[in-house]
C-alpha atoms as a PDB file:
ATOM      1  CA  UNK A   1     -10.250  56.276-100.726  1.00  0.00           C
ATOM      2  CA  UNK A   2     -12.485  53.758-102.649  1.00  0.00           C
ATOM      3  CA  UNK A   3     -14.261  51.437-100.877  1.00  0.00           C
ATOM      4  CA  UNK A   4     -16.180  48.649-103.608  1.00  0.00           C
ATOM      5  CA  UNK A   5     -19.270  47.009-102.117  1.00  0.00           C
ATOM      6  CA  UNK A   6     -20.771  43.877-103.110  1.00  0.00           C
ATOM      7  CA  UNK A   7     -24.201  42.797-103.445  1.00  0.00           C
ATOM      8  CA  UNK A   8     -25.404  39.479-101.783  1.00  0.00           C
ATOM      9  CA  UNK A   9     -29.107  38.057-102.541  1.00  0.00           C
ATOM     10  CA  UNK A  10     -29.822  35.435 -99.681  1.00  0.00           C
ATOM     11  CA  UNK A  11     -32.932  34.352 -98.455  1.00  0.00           C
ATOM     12  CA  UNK A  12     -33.633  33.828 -94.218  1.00  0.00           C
ATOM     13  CA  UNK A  13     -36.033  32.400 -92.459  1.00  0.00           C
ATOM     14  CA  UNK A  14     -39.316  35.499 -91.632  1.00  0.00           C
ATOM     15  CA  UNK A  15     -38.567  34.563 -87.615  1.00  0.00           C
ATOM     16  CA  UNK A  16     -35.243  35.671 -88.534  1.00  0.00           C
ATOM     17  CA  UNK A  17     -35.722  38.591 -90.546  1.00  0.00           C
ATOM     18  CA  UNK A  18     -38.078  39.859 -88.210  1.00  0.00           C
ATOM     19  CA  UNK A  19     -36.134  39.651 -85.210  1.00  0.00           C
ATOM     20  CA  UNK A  20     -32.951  41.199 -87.408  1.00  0.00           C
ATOM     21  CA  UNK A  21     -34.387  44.284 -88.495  1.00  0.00           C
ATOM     22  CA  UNK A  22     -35.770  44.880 -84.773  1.00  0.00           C
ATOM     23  CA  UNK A  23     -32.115  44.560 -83.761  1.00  0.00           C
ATOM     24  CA  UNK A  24     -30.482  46.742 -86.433  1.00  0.00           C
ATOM     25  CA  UNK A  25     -33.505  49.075 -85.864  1.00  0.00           C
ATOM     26  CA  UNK A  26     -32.873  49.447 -81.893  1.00  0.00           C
ATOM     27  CA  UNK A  27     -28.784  49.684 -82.552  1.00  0.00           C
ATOM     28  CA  UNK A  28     -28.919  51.742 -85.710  1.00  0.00           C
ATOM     29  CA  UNK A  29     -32.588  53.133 -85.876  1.00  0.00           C
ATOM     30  CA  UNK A  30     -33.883  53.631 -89.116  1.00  0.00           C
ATOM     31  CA  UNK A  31     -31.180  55.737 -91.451  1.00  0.00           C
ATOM     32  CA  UNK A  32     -30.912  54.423 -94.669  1.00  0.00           C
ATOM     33  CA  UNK A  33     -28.044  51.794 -94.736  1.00  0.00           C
ATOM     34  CA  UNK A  34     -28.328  50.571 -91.697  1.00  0.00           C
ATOM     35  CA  UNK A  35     -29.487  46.797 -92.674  1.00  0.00           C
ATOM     36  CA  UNK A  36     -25.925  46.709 -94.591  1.00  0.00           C
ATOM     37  CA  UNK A  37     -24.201  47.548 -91.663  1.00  0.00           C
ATOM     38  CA  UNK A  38     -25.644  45.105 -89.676  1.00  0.00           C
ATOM     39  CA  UNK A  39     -25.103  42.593 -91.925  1.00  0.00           C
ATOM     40  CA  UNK A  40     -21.915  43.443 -93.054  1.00  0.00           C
ATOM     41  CA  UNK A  41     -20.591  43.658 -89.159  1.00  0.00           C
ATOM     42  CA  UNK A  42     -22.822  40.325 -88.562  1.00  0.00           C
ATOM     43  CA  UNK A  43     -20.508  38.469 -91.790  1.00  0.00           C
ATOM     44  CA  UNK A  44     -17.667  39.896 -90.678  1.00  0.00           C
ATOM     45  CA  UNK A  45     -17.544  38.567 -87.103  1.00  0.00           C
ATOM     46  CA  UNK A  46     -18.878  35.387 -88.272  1.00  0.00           C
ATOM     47  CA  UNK A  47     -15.922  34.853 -90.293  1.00  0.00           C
ATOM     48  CA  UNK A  48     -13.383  36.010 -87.694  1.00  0.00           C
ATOM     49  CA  UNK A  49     -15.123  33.621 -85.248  1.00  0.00           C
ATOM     50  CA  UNK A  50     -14.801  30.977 -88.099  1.00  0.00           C
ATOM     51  CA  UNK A  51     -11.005  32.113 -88.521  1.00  0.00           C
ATOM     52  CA  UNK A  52     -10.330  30.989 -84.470  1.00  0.00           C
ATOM     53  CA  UNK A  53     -11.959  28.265 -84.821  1.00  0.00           C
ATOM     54  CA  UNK A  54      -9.867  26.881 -87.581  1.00  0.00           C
ATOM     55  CA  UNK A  55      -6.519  28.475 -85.524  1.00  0.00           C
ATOM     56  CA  UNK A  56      -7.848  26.346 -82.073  1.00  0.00           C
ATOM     57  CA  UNK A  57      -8.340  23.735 -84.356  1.00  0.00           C
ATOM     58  CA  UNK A  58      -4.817  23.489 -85.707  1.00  0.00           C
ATOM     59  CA  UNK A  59      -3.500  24.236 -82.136  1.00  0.00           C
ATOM     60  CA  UNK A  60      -4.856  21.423 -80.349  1.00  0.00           C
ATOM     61  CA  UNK A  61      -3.721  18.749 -83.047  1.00  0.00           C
ATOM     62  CA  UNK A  62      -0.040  19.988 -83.118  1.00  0.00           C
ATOM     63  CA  UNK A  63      -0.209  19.902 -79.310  1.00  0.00           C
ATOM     64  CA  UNK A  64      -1.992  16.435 -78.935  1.00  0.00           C
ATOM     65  CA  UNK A  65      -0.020  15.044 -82.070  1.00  0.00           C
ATOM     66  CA  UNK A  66      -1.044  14.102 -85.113  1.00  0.00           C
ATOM     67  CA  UNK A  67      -0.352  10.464 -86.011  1.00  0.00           C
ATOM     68  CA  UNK A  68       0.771  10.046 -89.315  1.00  0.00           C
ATOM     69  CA  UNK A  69       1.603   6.246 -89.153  1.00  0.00           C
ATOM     70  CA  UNK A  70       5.205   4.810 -90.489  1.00  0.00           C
ATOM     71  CA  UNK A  71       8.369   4.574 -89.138  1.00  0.00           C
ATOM     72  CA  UNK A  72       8.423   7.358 -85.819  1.00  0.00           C
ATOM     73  CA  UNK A  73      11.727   8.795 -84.762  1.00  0.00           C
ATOM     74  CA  UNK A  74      13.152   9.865 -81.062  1.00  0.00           C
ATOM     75  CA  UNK A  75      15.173  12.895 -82.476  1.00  0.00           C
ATOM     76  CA  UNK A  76      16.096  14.967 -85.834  1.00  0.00           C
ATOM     77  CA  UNK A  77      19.107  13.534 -85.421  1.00  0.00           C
ATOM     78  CA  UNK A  78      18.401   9.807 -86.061  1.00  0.00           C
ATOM     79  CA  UNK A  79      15.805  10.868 -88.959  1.00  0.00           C
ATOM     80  CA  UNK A  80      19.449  11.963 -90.769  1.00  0.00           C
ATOM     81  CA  UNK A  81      21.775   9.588 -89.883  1.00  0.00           C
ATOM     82  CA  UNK A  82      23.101   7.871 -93.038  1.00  0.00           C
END
């Protein structure tokens, strides 16, 4: 099995890196690779969390109702009647 990796350049606050590589250091220790874990795990949850979000999102408009102005209907029914 292949697995392709990317390479991402980004640039964090030094509070931020600090504290990071203390985490990844206490969950992971010091093994080579074990910053791109972290930070591949910590993407990867933050875009599932994103992902909800969006879902809940959508939810709660369809079940509040979303009003799109114009002429409103009581049933399918009456939208087709000719």
């Amino acid at each position: 099995m292949l697995i392709f990796m990317g390479t991402v350049t980004v640039t964090v606050e030094d509070k931020v890196e600090e504290r990071f590589r203390k985490k990844v250091m206490q969950k992971f220790g010091k093994r080579k690779g074990s910053l791109g874990k972290a930070v591949t795990q910590a993407m990867d949850n933050w875009v599932e969390k994103e992902g909800k979000d969006a879902v809940s999102e959508t939810i709660e408009m369809l079940e509040k109702g979303i009003n799109l102005g114009g002429i409103t209907y009581k049933s399918r029914a009456e939208l087709h009647e000719r």
